[in-house]
N, C-alpha and C. Protein backbone atom coordinates (compact mmCIF):
# COMPACT_ATOMS: atom_id res chain seq x y z
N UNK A 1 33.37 -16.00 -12.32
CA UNK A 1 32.69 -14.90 -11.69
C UNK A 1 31.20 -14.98 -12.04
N UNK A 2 30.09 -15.22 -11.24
CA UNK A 2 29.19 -14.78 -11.38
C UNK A 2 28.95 -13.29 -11.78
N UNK A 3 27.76 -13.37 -12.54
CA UNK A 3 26.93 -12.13 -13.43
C UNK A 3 25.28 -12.23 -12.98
N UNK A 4 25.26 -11.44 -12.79
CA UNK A 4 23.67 -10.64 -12.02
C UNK A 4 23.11 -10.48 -13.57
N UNK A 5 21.78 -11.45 -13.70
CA UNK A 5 21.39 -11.24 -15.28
C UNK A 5 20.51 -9.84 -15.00
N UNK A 6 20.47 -9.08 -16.20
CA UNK A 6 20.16 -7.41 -16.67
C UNK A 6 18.76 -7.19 -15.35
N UNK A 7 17.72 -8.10 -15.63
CA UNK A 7 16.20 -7.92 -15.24
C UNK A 7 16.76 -7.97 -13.37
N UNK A 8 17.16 -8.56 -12.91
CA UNK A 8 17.65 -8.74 -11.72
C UNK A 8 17.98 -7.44 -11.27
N UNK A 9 18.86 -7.34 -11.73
CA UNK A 9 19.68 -5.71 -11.51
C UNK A 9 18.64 -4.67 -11.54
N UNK A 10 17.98 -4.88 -12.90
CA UNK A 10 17.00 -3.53 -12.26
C UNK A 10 15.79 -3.93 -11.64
N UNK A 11 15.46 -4.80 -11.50
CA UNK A 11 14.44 -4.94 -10.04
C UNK A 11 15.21 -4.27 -9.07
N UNK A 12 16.03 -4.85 -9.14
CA UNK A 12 16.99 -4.89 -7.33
C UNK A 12 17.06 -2.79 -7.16
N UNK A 13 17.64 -2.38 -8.23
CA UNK A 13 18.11 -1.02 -8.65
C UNK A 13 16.72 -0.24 -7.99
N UNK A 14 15.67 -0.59 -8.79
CA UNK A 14 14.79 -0.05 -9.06
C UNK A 14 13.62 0.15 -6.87
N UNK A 15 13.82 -0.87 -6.79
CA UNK A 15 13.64 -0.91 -5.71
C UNK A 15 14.42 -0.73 -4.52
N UNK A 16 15.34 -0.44 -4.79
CA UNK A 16 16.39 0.73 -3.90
C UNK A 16 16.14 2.09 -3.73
N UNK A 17 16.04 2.66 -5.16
CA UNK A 17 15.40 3.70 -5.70
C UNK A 17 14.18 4.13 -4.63
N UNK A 18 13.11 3.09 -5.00
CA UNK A 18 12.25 3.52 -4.29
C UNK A 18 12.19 3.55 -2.68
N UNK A 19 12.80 2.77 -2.45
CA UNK A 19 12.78 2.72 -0.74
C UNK A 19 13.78 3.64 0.05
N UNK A 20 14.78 4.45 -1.14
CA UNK A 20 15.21 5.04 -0.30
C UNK A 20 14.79 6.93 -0.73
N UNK A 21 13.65 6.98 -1.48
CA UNK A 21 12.76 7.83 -0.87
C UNK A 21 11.39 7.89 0.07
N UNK A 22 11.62 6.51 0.74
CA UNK A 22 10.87 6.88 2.03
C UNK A 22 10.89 7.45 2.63
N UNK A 23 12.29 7.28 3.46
CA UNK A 23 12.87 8.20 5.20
C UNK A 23 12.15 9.88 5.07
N UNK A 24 12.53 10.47 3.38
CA UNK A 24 12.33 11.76 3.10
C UNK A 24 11.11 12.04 3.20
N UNK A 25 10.14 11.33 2.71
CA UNK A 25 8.80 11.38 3.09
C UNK A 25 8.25 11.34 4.45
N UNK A 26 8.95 10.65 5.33
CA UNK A 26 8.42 10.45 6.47
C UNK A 26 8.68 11.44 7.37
N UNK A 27 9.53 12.36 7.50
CA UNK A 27 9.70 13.63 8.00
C UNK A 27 8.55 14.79 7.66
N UNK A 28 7.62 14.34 6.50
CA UNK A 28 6.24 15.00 6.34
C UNK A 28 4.87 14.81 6.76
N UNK A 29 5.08 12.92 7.26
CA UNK A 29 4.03 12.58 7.62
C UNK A 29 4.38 12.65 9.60
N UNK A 30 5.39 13.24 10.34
CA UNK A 30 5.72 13.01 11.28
C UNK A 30 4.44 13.83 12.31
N UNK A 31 4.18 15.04 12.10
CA UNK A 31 3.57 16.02 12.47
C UNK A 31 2.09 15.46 13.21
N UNK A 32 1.95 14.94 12.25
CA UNK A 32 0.43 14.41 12.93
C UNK A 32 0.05 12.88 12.18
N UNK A 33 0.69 11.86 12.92
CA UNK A 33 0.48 10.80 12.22
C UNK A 33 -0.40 9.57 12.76
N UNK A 34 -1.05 9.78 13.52
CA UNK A 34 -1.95 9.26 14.34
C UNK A 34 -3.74 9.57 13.21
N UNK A 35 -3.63 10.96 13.33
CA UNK A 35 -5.49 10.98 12.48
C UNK A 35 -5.30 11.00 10.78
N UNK A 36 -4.18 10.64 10.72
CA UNK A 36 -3.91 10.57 8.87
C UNK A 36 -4.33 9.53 8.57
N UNK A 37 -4.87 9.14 7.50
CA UNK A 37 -5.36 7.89 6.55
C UNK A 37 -4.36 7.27 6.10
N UNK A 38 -3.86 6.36 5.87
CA UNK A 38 -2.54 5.45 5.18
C UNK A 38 -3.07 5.86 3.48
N UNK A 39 -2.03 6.30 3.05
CA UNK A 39 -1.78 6.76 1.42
C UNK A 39 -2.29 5.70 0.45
N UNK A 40 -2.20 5.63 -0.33
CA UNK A 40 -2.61 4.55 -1.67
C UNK A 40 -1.14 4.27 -2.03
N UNK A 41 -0.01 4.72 -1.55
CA UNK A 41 1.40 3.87 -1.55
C UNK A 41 1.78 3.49 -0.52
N UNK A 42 0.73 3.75 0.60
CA UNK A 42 0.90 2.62 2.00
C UNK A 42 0.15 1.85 1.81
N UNK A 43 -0.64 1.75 1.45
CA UNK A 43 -1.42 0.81 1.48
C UNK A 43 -0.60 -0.42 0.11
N UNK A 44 -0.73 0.12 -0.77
CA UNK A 44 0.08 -0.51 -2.31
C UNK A 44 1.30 -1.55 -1.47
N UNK A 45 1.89 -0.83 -0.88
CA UNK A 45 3.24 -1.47 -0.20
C UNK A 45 3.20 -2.27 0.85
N UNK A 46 2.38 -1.71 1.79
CA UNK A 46 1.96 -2.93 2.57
C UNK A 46 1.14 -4.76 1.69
N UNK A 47 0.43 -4.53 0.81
CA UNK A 47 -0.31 -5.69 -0.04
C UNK A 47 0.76 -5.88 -0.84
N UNK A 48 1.74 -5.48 -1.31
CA UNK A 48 2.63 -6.10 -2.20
C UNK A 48 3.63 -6.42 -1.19
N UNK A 49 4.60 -6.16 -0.38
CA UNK A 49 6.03 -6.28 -0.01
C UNK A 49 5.57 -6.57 1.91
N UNK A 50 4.61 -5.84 2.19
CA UNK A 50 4.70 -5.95 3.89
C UNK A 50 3.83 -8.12 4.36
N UNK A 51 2.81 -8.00 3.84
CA UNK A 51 1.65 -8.98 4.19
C UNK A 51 2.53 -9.60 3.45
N UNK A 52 3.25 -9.98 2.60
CA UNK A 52 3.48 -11.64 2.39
C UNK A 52 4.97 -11.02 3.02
N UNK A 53 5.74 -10.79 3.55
CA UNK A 53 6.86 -10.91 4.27
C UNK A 53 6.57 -11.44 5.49
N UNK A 54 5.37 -10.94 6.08
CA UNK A 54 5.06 -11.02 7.34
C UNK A 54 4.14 -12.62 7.49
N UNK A 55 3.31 -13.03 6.22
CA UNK A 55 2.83 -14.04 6.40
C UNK A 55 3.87 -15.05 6.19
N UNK A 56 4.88 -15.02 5.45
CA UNK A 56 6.20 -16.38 5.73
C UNK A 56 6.75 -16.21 7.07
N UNK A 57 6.76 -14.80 7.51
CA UNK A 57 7.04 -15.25 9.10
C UNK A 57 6.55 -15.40 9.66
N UNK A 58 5.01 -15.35 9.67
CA UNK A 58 4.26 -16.20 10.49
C UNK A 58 4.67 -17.55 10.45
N UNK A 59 4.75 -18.16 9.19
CA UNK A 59 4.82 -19.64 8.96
C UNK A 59 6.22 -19.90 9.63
N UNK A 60 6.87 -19.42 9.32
CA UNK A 60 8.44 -20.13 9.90
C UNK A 60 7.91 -19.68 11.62
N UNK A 61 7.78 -19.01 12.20
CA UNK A 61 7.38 -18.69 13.44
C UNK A 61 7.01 -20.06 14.07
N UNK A 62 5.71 -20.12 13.38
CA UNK A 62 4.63 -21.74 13.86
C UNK A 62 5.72 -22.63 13.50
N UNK A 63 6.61 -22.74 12.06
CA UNK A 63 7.86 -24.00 12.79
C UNK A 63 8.50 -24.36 13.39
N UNK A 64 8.91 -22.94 14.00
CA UNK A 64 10.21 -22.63 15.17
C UNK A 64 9.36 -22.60 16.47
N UNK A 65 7.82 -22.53 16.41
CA UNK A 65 7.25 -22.78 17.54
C UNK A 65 6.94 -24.14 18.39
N UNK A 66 7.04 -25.05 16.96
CA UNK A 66 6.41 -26.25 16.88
C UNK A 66 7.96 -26.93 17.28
N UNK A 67 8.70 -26.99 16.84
CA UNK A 67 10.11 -27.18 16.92
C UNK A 67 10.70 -27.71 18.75
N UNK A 68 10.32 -26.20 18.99
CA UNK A 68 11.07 -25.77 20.33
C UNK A 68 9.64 -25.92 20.96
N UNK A 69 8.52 -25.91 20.89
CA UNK A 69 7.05 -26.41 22.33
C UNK A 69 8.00 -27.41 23.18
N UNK A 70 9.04 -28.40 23.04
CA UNK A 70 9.24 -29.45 24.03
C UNK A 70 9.87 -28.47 25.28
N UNK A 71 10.93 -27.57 24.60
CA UNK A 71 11.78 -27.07 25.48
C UNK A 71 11.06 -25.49 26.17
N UNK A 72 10.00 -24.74 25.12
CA UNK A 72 9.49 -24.14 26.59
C UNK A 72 8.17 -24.82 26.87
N UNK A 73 7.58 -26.04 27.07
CA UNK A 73 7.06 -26.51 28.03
C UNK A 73 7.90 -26.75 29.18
N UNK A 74 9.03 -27.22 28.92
CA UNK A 74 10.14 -27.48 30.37
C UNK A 74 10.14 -26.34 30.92
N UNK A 75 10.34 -25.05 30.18
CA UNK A 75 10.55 -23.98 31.02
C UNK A 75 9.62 -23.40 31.67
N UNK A 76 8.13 -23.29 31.16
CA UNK A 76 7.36 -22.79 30.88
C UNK A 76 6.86 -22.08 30.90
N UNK A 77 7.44 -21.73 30.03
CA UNK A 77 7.05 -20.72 28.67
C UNK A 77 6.66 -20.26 27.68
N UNK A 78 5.20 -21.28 27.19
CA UNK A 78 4.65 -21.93 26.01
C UNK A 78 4.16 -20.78 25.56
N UNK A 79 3.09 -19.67 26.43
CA UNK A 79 2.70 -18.45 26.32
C UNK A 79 3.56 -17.47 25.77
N UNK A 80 4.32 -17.31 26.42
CA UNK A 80 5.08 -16.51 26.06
C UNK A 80 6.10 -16.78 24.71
N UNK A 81 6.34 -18.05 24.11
CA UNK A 81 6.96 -18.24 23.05
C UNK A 81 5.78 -18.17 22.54
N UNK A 82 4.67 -18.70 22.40
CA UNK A 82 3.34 -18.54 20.97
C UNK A 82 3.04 -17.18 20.68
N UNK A 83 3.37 -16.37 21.52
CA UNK A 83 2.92 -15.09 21.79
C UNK A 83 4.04 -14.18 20.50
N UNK A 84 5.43 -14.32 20.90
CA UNK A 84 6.22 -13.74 20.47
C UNK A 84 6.24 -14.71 18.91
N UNK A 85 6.36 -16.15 19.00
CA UNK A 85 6.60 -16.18 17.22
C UNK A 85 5.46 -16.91 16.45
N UNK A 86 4.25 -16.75 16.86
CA UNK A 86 3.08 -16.63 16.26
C UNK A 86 2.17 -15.91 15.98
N UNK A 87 1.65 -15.09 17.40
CA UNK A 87 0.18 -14.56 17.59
C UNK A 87 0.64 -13.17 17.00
N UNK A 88 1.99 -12.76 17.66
CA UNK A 88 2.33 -11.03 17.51
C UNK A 88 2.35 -11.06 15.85
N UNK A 89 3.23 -11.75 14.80
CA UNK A 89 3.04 -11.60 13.54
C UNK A 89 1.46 -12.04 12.86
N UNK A 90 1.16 -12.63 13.40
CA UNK A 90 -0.44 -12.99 12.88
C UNK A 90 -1.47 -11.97 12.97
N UNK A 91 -1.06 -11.51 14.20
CA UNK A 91 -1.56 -10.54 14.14
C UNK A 91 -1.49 -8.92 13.17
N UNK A 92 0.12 -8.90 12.90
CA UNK A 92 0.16 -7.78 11.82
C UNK A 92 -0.40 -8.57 10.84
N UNK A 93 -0.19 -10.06 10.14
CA UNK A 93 -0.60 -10.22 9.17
C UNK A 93 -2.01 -10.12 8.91
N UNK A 94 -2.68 -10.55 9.62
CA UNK A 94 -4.26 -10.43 9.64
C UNK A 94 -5.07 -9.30 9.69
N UNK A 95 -4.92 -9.04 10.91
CA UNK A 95 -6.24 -8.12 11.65
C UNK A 95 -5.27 -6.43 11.47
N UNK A 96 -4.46 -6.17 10.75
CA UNK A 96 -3.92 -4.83 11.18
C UNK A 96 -4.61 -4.50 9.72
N UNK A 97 -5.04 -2.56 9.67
CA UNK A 97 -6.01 -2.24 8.63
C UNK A 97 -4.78 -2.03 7.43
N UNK A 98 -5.07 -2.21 6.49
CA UNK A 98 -4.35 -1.85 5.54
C UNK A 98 -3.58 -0.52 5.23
N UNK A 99 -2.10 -0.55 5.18
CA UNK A 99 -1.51 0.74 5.28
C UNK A 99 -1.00 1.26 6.24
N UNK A 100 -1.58 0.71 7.56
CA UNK A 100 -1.67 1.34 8.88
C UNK A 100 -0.31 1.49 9.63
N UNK A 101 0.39 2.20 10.04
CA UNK A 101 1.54 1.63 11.10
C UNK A 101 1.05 1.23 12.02
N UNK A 102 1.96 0.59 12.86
CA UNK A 102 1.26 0.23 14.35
C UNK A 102 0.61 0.89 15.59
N UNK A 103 0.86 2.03 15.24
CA UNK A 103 0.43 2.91 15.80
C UNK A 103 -0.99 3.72 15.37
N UNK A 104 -1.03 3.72 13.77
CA UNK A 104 -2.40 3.65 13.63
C UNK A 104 -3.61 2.96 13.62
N UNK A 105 -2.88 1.95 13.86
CA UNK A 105 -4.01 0.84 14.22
C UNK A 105 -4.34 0.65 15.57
N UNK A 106 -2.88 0.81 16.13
CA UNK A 106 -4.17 0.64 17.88
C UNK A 106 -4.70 1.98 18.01
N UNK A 107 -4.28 3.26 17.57
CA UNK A 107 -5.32 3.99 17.52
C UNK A 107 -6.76 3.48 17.24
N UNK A 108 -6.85 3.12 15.95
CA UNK A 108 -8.02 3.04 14.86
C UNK A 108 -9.04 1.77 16.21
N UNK A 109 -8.15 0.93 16.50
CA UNK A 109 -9.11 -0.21 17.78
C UNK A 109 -9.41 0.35 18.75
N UNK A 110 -8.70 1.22 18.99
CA UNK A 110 -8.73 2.35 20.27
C UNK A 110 -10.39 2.71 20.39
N UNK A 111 -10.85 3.13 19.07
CA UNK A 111 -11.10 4.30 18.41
C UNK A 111 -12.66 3.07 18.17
N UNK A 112 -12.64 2.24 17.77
CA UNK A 112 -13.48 1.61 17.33
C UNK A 112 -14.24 0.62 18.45
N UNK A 113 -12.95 0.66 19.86
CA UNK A 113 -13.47 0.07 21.09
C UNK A 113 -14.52 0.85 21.60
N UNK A 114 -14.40 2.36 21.67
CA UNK A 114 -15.17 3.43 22.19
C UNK A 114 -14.33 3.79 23.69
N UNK A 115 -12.80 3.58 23.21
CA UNK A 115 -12.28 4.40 24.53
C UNK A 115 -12.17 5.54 24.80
């Protein structure tokens, strides 16, 4: 039988813990969540756990892009596959403001276009 050594367990524990007082929180930020600022534990969480999740899927993306280019050039569909498993995560990984949901950010470009 495998054994889960002690430190494991409470990472794992510990970060259960925390993620599953999100949902409860988010029923507070529902009201008006468009002109709110992202928290200093959105932001914290996004730079620790969101941006490098999202930057390995960028990378596997560009493999699975690079992979399969033969088969949607046949179709073609090159756009539309770079689009979906490159540009769209590169884009959260990069250019989205820190903290932000997606929704506050195309606000915030919205906002910064002068629409």
């Amino acid at each position: 039988m495998v054994f889960i050594q002690p430190r494991l367990l409470a990472l794992f524990m510990s970060l259960m813990l925390g993620l599953g007082a999100m949902p409860a929180s988010a029923g507070d930020m529902e009201d008006d969540q468009i002109n709110n600022r992202p928290s200093a534990m959105a932001m914290l969480a996004d730079a620790v756990l969101a941006r490098p999740v999202l930057l390995a899927g960028t990378l596997a993306g560009t493999g699975l892009f690079v992979v399969t280019l033969p088969f949607s050039a046949l179709g073609g569909n090159v756009k539309e596959a770079a689009d979906t498993l490159v540009v769209g995560l590169a884009k959260s990984t990069f250019t989205r403001c820190m903290g932000c949901t997606e929704v506050q950010d195309k606000w915030k470009n919205s906002q910064a276009a002068g629409e």
